[in-house]
Protein backbone atom coordinates (compact mmCIF):
# COMPACT_ATOMS: atom_id res chain seq x y z
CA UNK A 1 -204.25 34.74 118.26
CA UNK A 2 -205.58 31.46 120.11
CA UNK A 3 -204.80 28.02 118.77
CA UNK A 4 -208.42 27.17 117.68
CA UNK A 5 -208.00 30.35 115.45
CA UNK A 6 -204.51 29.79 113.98
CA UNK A 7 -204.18 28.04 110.63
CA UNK A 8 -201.52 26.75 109.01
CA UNK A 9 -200.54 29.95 106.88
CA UNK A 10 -200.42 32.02 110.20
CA UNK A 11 -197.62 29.75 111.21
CA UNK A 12 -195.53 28.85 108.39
CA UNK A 13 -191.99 29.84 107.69
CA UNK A 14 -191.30 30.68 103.74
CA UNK A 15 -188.09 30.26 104.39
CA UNK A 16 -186.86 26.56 102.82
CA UNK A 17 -184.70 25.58 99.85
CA UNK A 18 -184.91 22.43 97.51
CA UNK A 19 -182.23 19.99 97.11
CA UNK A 20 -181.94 16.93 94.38
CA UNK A 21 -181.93 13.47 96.07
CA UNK A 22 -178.57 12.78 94.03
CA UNK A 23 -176.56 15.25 96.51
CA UNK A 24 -174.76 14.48 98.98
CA UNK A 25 -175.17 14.55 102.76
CA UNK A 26 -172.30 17.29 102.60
CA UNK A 27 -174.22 19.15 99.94
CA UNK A 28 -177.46 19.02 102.35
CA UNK A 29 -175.66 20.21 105.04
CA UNK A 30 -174.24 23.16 103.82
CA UNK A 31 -177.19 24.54 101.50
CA UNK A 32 -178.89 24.03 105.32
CA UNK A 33 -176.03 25.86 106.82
CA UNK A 34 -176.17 28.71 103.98
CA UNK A 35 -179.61 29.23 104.07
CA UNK A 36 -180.32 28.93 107.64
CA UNK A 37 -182.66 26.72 107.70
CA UNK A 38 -183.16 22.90 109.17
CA UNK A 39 -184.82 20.96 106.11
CA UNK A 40 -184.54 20.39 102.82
CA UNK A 41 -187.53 19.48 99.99
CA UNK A 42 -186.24 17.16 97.92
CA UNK A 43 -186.85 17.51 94.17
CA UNK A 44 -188.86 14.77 92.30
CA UNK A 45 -187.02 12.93 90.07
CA UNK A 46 -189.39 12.92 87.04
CA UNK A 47 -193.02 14.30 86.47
CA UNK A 48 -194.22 10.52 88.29
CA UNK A 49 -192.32 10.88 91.43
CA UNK A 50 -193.05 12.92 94.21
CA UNK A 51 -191.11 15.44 96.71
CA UNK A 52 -189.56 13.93 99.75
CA UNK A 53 -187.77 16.38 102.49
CA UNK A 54 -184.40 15.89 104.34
CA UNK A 55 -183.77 17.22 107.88
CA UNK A 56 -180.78 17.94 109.75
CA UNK A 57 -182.20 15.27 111.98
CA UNK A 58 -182.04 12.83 108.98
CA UNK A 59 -177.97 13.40 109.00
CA UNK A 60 -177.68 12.66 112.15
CA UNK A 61 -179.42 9.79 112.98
CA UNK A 62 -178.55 8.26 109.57
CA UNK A 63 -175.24 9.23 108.33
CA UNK A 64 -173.12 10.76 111.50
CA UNK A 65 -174.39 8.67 114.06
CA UNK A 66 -174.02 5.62 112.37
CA UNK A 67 -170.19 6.86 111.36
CA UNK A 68 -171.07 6.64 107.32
CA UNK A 69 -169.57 9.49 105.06
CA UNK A 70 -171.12 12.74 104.49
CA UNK A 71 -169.63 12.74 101.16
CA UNK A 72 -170.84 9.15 100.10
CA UNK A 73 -174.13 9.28 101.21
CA UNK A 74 -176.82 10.69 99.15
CA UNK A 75 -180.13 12.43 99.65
CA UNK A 76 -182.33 10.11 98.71
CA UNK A 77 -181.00 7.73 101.17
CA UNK A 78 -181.81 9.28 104.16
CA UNK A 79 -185.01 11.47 102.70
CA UNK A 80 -188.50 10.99 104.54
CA UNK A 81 -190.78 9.47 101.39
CA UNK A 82 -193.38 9.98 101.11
CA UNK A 83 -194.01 13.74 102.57
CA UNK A 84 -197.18 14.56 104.44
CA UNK A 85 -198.78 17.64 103.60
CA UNK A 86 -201.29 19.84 104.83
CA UNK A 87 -203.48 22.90 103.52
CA UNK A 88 -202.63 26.90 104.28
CA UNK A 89 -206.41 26.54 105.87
CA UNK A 90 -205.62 23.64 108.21
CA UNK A 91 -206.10 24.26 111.55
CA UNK A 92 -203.30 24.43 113.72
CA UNK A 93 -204.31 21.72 115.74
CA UNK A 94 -205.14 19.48 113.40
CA UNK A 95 -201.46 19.84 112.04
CA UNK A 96 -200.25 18.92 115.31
CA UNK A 97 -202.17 15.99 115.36
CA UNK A 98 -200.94 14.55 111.90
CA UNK A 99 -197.30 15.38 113.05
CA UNK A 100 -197.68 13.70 116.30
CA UNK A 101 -199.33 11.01 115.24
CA UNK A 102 -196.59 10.52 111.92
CA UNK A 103 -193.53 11.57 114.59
CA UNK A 104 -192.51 13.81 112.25
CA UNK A 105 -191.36 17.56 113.18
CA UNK A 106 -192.59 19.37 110.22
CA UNK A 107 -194.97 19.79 107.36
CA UNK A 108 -194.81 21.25 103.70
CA UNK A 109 -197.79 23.34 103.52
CA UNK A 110 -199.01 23.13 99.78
CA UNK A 111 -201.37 25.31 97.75
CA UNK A 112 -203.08 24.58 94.20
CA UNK A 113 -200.33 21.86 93.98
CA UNK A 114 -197.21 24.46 95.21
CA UNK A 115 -195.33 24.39 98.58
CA UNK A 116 -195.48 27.70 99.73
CA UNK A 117 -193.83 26.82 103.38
CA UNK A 118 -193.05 24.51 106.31
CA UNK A 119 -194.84 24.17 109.26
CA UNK A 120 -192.93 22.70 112.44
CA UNK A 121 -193.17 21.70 116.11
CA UNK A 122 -191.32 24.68 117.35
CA UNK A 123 -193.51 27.02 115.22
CA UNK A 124 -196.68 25.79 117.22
CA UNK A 125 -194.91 25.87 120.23
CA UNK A 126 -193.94 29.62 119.94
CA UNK A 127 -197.15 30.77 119.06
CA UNK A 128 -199.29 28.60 121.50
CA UNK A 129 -200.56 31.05 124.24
């Protein structure tokens, strides 16, 4: 499929977990490490709220990097706020336009108000012809 056909549902991975923003760092890490993946969608706190997503990137930069503890910081610390997300329908390239221009990595795709998968940089990049 060429990249002026692909949409966003072609390229998504179903494959992500939630996470409340009162975990830890730790917590993140090793619900990432269990399940494989490299982000997180972070729960909403109440109906008012929204979600917020936490990458592996996120620990890093934020918490290891900076030599704070795993175990005393918390999700919603280090969480992207508010989350970016684009339509099963979007074109492809129009996804990598909102990431690059946002310098973020990946996208929840949402449907009828659901997230139904992530869409990332290295999933465009493996199916770009």
């Amino acid at each position: 499929m060429r990249a002026k056909d692909m949409r966003a549902k072609d390229l998504m991975t179903s494959d992500f977990d939630f996470i409340s923003g009162e975990a830890t760092a730790r917590e993140a890490l090793n619900l990432m490490n269990r399940t494989r993946t490299h982000c997180l969608i972070v729960l909403p706190r109440d109906e008012y709220d929204g979600h917020g997503i936490v990458t592996d990137r996120d620990i890093v930069y934020k918490v290891i990097a900076t030599g704070g503890n795993l175990d005393r910081a918390y999700v919603h610390q280090i969480m992207k706020k508010p989350m970016f997300f684009v339509e099963p329908l979007h074109d492809i390239r129009a996804v990598a336009r909102l990431l690059a221009a946002h310098k973020l990595t990946r996208a929840p795709v949402v449907e009828v108000g659901k997230i139904i998968g992530i869409v990332s940089i290295t999933d465009i990049i493996r199916h770009i012809e």
